[in-house]
N, C-alpha and C. Protein backbone atom coordinates (compact mmCIF):
# COMPACT_ATOMS: atom_id res chain seq x y z
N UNK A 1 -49.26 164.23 18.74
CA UNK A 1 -49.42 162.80 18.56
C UNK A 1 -50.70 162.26 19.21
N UNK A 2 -50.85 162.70 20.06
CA UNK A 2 -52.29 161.96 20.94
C UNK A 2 -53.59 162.95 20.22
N UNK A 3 -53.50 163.75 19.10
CA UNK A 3 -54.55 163.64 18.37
C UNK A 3 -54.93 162.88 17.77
N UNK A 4 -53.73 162.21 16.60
CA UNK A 4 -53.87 161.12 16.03
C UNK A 4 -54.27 160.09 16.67
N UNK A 5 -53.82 159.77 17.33
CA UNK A 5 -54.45 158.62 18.26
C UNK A 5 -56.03 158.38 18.11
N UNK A 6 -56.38 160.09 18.61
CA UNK A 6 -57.60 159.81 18.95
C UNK A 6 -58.83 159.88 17.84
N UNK A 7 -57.99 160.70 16.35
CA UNK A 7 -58.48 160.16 15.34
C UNK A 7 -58.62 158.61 15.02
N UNK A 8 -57.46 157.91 15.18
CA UNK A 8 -57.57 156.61 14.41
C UNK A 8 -58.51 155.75 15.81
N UNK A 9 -58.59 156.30 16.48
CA UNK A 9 -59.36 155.69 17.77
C UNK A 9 -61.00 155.73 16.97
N UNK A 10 -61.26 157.12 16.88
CA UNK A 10 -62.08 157.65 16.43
C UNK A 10 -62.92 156.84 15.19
N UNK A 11 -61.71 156.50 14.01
CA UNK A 11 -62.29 156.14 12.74
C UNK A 11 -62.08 154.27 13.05
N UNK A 12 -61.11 153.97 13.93
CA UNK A 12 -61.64 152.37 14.81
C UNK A 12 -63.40 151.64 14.98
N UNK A 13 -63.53 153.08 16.05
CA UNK A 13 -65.24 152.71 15.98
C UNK A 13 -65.81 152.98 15.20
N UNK A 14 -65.68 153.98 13.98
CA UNK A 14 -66.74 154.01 13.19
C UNK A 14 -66.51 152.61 12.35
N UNK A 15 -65.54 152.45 12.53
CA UNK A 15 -65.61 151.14 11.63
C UNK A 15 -66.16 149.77 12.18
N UNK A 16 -66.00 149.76 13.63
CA UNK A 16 -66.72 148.77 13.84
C UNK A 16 -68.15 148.92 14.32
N UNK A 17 -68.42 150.38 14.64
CA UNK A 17 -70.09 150.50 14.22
C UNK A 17 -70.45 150.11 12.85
N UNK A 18 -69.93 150.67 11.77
CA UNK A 18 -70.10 149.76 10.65
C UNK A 18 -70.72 148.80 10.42
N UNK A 19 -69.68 148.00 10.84
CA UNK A 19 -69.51 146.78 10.48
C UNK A 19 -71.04 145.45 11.34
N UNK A 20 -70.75 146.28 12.58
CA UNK A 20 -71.57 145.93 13.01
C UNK A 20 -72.93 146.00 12.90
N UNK A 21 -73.45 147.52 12.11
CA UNK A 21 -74.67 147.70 11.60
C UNK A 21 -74.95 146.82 10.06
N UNK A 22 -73.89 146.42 9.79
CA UNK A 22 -73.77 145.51 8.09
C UNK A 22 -74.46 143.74 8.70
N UNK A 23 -73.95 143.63 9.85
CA UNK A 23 -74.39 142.25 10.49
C UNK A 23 -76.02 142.31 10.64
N UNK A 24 -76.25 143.65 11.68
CA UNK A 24 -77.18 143.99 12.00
C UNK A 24 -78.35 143.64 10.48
N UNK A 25 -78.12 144.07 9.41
CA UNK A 25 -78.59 144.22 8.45
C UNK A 25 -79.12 142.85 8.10
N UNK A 26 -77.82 142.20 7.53
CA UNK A 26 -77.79 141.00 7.39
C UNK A 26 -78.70 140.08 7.85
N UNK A 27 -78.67 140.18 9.06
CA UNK A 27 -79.60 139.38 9.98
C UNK A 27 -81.12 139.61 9.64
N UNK A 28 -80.99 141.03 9.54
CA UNK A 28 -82.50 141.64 9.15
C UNK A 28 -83.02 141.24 7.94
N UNK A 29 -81.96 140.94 6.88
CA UNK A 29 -82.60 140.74 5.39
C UNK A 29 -82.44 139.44 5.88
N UNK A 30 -82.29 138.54 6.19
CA UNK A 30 -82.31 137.17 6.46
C UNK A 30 -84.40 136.69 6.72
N UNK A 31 -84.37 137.20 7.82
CA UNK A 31 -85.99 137.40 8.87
C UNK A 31 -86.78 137.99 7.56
N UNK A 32 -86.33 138.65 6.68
CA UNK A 32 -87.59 139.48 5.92
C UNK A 32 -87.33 138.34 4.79
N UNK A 33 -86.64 137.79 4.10
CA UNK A 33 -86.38 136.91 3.00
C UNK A 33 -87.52 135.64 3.68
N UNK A 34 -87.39 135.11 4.85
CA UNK A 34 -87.94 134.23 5.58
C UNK A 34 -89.31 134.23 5.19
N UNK A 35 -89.58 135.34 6.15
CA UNK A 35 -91.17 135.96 5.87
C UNK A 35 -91.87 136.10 4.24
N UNK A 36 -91.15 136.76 3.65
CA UNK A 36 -91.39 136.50 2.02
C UNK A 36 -91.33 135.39 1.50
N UNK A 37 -90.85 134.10 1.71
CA UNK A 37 -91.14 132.55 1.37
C UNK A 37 -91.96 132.48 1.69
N UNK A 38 -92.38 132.60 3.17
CA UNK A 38 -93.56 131.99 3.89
C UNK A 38 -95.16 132.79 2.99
N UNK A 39 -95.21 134.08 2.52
CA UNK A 39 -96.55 134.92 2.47
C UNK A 39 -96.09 134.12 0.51
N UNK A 40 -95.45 134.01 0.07
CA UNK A 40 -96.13 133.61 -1.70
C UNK A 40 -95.93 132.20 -1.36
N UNK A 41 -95.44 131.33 -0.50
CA UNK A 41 -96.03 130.20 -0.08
C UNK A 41 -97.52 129.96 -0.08
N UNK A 42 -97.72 131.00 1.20
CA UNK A 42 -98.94 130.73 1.21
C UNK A 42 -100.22 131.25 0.00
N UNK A 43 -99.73 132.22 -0.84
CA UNK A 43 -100.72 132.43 -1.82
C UNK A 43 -100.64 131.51 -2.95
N UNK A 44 -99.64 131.16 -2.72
CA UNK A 44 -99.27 129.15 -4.02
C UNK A 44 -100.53 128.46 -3.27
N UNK A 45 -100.64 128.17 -2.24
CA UNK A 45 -101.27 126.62 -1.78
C UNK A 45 -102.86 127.84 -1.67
N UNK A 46 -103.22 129.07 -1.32
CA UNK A 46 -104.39 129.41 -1.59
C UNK A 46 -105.05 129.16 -3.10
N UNK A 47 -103.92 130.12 -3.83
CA UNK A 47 -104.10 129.98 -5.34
C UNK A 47 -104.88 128.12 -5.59
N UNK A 48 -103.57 127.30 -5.18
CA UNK A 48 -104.08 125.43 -5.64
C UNK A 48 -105.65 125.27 -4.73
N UNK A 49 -105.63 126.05 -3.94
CA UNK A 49 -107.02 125.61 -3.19
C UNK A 49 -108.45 125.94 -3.85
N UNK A 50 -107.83 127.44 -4.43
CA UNK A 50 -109.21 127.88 -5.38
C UNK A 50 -109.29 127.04 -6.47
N UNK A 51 -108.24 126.29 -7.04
CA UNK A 51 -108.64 125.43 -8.33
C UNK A 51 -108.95 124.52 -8.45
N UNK A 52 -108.14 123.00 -7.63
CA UNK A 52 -108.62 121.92 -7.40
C UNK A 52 -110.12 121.66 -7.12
N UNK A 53 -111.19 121.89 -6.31
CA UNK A 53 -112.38 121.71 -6.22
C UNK A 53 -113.08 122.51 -7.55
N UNK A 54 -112.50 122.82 -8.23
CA UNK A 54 -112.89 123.31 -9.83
C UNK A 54 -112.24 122.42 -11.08
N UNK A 55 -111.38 121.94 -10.91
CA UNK A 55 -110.92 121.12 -12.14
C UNK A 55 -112.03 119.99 -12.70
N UNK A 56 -113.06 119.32 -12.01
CA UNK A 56 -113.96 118.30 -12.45
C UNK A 56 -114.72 119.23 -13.57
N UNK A 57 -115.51 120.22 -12.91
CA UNK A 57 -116.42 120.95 -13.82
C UNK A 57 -115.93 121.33 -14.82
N UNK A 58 -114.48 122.06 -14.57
CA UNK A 58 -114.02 122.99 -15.70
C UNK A 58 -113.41 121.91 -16.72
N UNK A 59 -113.13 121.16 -16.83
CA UNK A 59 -112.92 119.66 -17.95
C UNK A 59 -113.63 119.24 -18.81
N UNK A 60 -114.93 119.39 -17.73
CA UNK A 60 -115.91 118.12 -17.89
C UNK A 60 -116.92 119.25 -19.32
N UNK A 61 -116.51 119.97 -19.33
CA UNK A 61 -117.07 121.16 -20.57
C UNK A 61 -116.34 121.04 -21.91
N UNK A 62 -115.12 120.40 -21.96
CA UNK A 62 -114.23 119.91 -22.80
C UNK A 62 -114.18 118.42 -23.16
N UNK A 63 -114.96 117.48 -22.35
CA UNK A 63 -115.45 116.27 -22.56
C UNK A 63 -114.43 115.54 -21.75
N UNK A 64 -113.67 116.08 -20.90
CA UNK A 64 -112.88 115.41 -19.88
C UNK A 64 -113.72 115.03 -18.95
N UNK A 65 -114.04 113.85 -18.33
CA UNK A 65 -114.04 113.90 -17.01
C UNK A 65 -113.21 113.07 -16.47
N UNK A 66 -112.99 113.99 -14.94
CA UNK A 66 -111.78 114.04 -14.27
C UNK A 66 -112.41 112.27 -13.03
N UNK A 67 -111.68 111.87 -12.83
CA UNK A 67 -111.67 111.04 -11.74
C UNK A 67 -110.67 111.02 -10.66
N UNK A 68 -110.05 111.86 -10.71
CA UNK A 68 -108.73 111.93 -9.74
C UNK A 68 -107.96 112.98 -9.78
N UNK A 69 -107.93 113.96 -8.47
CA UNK A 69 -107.18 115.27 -8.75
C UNK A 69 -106.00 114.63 -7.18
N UNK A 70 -104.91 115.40 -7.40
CA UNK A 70 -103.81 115.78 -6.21
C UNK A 70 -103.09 116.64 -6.10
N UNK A 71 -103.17 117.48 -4.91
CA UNK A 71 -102.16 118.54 -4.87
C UNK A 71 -100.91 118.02 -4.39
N UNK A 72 -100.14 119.10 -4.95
CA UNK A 72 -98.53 119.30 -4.80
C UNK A 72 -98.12 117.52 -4.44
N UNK A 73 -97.90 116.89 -5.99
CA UNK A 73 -97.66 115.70 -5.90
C UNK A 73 -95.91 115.86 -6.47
N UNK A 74 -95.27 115.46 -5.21
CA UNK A 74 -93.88 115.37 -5.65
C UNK A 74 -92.88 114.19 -5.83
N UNK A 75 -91.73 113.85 -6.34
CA UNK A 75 -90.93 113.03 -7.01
C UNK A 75 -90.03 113.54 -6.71
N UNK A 76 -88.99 111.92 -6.63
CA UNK A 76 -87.92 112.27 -6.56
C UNK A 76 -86.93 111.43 -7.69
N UNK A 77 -86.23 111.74 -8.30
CA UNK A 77 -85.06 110.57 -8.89
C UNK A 77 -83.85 111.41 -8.94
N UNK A 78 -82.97 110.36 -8.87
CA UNK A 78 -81.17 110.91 -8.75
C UNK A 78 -81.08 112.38 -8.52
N UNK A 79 -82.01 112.45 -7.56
CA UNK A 79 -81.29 113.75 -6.41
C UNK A 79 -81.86 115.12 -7.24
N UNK A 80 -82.90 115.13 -8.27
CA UNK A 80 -84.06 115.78 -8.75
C UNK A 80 -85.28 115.76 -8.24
N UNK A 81 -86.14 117.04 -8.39
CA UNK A 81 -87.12 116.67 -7.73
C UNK A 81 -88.03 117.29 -8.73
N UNK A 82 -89.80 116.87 -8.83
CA UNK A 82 -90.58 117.05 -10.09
C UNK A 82 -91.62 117.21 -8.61
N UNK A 83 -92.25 119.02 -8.79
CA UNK A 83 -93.67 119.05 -8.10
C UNK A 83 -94.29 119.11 -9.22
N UNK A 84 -95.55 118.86 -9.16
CA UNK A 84 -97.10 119.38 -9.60
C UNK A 84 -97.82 120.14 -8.58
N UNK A 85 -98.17 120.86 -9.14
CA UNK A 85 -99.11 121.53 -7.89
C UNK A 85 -100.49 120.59 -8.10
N UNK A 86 -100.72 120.31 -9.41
CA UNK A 86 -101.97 119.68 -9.14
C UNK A 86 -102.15 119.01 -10.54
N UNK A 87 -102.30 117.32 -9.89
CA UNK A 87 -101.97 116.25 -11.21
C UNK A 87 -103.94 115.93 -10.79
N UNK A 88 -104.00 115.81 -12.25
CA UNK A 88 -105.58 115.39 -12.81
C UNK A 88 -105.44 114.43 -13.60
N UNK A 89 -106.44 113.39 -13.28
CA UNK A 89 -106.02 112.00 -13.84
C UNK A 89 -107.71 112.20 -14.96
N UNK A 90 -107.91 111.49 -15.89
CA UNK A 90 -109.49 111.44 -15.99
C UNK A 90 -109.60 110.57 -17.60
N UNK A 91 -110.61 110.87 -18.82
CA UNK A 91 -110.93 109.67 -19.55
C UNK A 91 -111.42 111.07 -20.21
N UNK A 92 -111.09 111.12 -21.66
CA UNK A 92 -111.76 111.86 -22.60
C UNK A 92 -112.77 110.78 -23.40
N UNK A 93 -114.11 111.67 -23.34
CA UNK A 93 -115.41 110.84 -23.58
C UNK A 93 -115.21 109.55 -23.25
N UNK A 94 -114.95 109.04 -22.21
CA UNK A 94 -115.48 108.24 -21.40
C UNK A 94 -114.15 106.51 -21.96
N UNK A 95 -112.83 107.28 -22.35
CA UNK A 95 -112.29 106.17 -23.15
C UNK A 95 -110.72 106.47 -23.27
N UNK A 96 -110.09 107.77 -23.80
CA UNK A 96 -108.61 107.96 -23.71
C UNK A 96 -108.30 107.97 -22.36
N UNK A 97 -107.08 107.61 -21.57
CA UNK A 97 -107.14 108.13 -20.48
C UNK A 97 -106.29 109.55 -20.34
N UNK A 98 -106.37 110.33 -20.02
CA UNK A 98 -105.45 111.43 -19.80
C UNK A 98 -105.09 112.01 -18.46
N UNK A 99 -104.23 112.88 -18.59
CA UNK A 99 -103.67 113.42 -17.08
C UNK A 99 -103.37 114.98 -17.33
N UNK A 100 -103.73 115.70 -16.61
CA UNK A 100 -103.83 117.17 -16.34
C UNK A 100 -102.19 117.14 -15.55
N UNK A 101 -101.60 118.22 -16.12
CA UNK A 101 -100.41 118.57 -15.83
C UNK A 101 -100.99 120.40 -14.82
N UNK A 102 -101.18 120.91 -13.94
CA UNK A 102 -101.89 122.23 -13.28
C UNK A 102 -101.28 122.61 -12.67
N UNK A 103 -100.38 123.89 -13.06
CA UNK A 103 -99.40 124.71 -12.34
C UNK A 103 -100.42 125.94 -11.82
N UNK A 104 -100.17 126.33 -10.11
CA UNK A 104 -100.81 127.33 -10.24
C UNK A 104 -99.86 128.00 -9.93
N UNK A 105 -99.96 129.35 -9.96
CA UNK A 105 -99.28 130.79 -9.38
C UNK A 105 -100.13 131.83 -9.34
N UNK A 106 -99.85 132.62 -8.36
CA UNK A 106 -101.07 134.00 -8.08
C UNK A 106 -100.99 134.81 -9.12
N UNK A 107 -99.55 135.23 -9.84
CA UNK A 107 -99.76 136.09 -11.18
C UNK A 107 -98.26 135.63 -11.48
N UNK A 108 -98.78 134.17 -12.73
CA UNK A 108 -97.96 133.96 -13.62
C UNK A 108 -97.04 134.48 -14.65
N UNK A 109 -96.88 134.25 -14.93
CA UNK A 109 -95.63 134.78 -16.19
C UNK A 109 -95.48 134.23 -17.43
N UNK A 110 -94.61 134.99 -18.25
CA UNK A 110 -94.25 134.12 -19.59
C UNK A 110 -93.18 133.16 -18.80
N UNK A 111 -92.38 133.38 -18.02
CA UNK A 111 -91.23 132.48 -17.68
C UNK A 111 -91.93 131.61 -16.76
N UNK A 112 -92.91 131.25 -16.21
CA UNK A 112 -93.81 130.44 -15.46
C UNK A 112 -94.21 129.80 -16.65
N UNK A 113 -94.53 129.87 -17.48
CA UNK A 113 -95.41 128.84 -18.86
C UNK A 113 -93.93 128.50 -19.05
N UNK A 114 -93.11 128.50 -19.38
CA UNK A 114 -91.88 128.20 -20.12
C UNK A 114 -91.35 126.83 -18.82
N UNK A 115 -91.53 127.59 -17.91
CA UNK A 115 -91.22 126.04 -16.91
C UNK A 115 -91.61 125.51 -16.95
N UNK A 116 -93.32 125.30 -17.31
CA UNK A 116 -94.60 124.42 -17.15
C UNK A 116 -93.96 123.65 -17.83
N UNK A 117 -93.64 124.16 -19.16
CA UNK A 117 -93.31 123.16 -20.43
C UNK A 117 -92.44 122.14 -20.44
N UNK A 118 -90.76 122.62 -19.41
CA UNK A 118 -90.13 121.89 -19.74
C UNK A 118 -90.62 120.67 -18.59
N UNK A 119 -91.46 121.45 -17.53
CA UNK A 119 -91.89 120.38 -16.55
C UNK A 119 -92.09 118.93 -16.94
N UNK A 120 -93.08 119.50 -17.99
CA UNK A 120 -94.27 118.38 -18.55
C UNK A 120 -93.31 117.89 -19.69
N UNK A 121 -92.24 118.72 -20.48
CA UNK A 121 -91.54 117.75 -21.26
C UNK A 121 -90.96 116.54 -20.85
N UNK A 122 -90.63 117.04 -19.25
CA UNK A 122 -89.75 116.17 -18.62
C UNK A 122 -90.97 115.22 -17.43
N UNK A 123 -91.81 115.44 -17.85
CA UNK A 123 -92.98 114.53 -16.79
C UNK A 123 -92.68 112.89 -16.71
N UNK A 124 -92.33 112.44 -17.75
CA UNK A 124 -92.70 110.96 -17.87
C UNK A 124 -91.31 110.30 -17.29
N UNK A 125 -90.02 111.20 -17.26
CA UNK A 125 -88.92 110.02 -16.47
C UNK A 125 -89.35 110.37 -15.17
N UNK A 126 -90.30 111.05 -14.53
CA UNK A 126 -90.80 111.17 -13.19
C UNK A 126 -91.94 110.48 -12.61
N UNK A 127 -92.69 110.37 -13.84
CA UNK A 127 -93.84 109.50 -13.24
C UNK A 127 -93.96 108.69 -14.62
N UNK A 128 -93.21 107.40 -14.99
CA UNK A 128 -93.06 106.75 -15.97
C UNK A 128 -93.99 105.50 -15.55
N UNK A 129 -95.30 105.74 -14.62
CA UNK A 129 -96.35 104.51 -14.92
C UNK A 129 -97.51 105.27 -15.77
N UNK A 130 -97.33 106.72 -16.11
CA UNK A 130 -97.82 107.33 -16.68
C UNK A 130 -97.69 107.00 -18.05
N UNK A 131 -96.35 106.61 -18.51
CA UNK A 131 -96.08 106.47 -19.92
C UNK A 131 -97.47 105.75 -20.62
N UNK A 132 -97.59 106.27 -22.35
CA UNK A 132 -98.28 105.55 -22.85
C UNK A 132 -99.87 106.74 -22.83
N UNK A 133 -99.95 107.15 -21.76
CA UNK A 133 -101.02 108.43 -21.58
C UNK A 133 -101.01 109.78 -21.84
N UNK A 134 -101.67 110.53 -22.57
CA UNK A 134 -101.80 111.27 -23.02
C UNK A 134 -101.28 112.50 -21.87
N UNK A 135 -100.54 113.59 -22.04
CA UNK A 135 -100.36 114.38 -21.01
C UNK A 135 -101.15 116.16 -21.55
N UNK A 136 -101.77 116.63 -20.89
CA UNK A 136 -102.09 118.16 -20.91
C UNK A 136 -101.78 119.00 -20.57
N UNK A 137 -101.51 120.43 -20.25
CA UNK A 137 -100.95 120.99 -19.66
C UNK A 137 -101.86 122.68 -19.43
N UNK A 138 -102.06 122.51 -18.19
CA UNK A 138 -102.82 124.13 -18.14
C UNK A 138 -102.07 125.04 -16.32
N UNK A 139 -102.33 126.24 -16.80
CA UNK A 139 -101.75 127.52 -16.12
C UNK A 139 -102.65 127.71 -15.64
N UNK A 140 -102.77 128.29 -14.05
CA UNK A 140 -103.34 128.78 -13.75
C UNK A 140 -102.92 129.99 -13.01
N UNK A 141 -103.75 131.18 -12.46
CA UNK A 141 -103.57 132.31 -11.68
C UNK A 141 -104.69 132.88 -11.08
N UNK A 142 -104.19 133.81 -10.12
CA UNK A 142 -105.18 134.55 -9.47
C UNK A 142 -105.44 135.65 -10.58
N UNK A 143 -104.35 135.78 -10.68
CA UNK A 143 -104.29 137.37 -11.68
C UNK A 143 -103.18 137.14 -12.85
N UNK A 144 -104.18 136.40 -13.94
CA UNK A 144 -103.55 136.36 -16.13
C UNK A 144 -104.08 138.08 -16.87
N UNK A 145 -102.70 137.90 -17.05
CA UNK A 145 -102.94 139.12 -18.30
C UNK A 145 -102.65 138.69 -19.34
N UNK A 146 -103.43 139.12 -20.33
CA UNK A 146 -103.89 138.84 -21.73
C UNK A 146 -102.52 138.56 -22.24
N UNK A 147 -101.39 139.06 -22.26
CA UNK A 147 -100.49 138.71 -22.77
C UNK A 147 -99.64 137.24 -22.62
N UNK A 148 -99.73 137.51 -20.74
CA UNK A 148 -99.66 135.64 -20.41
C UNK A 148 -100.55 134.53 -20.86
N UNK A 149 -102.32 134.98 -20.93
CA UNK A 149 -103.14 133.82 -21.43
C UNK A 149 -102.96 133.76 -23.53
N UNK A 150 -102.54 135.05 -23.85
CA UNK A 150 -102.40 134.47 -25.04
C UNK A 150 -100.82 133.55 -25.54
N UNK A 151 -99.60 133.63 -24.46
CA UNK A 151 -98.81 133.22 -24.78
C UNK A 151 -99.10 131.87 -24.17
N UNK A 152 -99.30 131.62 -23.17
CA UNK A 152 -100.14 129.81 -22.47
C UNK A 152 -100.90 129.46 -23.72
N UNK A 153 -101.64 130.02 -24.14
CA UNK A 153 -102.64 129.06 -25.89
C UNK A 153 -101.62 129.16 -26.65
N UNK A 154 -100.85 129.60 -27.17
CA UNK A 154 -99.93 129.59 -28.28
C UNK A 154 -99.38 128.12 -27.39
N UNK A 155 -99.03 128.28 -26.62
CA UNK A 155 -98.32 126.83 -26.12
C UNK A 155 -98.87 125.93 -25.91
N UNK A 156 -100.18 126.24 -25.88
CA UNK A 156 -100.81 124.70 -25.61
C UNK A 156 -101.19 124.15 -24.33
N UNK A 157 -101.52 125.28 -23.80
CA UNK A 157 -101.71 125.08 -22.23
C UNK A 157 -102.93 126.11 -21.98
N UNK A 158 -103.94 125.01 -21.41
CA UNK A 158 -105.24 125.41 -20.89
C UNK A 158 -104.96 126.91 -20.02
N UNK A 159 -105.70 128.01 -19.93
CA UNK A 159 -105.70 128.88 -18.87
C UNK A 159 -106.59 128.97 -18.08
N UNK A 160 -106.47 128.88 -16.68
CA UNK A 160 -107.58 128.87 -15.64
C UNK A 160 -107.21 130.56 -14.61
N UNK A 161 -108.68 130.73 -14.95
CA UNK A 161 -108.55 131.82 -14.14
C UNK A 161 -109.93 132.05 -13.29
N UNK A 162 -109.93 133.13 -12.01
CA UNK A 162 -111.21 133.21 -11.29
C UNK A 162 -112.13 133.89 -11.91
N UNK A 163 -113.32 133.50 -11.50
CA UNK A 163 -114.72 134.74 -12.07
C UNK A 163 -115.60 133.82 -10.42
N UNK A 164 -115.64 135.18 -10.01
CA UNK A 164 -116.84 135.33 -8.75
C UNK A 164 -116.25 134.10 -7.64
N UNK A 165 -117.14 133.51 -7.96
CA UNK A 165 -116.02 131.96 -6.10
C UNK A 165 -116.20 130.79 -7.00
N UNK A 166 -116.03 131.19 -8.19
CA UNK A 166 -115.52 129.97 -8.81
C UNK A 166 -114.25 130.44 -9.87
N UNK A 167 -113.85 129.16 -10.53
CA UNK A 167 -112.99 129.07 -11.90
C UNK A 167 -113.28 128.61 -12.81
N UNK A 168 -113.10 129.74 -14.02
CA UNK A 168 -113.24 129.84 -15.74
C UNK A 168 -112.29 129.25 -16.70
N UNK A 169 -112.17 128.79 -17.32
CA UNK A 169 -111.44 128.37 -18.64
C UNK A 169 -110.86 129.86 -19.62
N UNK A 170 -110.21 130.43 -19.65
CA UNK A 170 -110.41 131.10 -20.43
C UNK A 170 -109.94 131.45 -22.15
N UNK A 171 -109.25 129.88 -22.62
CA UNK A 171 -109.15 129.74 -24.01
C UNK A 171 -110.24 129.90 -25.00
N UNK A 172 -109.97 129.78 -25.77
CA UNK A 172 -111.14 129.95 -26.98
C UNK A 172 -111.73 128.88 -27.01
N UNK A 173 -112.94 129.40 -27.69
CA UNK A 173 -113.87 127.70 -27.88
C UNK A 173 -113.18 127.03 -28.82
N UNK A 174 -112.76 127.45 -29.69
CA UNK A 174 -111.91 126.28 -30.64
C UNK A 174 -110.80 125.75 -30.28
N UNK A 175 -110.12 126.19 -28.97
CA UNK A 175 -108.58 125.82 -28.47
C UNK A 175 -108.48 124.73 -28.50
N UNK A 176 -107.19 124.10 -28.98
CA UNK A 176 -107.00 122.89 -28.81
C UNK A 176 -105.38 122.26 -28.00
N UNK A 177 -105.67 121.92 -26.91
CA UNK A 177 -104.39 122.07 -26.23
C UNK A 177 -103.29 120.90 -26.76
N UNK A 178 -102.21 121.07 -26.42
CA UNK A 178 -101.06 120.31 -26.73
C UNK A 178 -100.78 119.46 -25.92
N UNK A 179 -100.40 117.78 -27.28
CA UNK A 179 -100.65 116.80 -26.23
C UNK A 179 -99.24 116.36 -26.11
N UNK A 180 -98.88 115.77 -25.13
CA UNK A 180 -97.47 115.40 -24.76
C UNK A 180 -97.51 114.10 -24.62
């Protein structure tokens, strides 16, 4: 009998070593989940940093010019919330007014354009002094693959991408983006 014992004694602690290494864990994927918000945090607000001081020029080649850029402009209504990473206000040839809808991400996606969309479908019960103005919509990344920048033009959304310490356009010269 006092073997048993010292079996179930035995398989006692392994169980609460266990258990205790499962906490241990826990805790650990907690601290690393943390840390992983914080590092594509920070390549979101690098990514918006490389573009914003580029949106005037890169427009202004399309006959936009821009008069007003803002990062990560957010909203709130009935307990929803609407970011932009980066709203562009400006005047096509010098007369429509329009507004740049500018999502960035370091390496976008097809399911990143698909949000853009419903973003901007849903732009105007968020910023409804906007109504009445033309809305645009462009993607940006550190790193577009051809498959993401050709599915962003099929949709109607400008693609911005880097070349050297600046940012390129990289739709076609005939692109014509979709107006909302």
């Amino acid at each position: 009998m006092p073997k048993d014992k010292k079996v179930k004694s035995k398989a006692e602690q392994l169980k609460e070593e266990f258990y205790k290494g499962m906490a241990e864990l826990r805790e650990s994927q907690k601290k690393t989940e943390k840390i992983v918000r914080e590092v594509t945090g920070g390549f979101g607000k690098f990514t918006e940093g490389l573009v914003e001081p580029n949106v005037i020029p890169l427009f202004k080649q399309f006959g936009i010019d821009i008069t007003e850029t803002a990062p990560r402009v957010k909203r709130y209504l009935d307990g929803e919330t609407m970011e932009v990473d980066i709203l562009a206000k400006g005047k096509v040839k010098g007369k429509e007014e329009i507004i740049i809808f500018i999502e960035a991400k370091t390496d976008p996606t097809q399911r990143d354009i698909k949000d853009v969309i419903r973003d901007i479908d849903e732009f105007f019960k968020f910023f409804d002094e906007y109504k009445g103005r033309c809305v645009i919509g462009a993607i940006a990344g550190i790193k577009i693959t051809q498959g993401v920048k050709n599915y962003a033009e099929k949709c109607g959304l400008y693609v911005l991408a880097p070349s050297g310490d600046t940012m390129i356009i990289l739709n076609k010269p005939d692109f014509k983006p979709k107006r909302w």
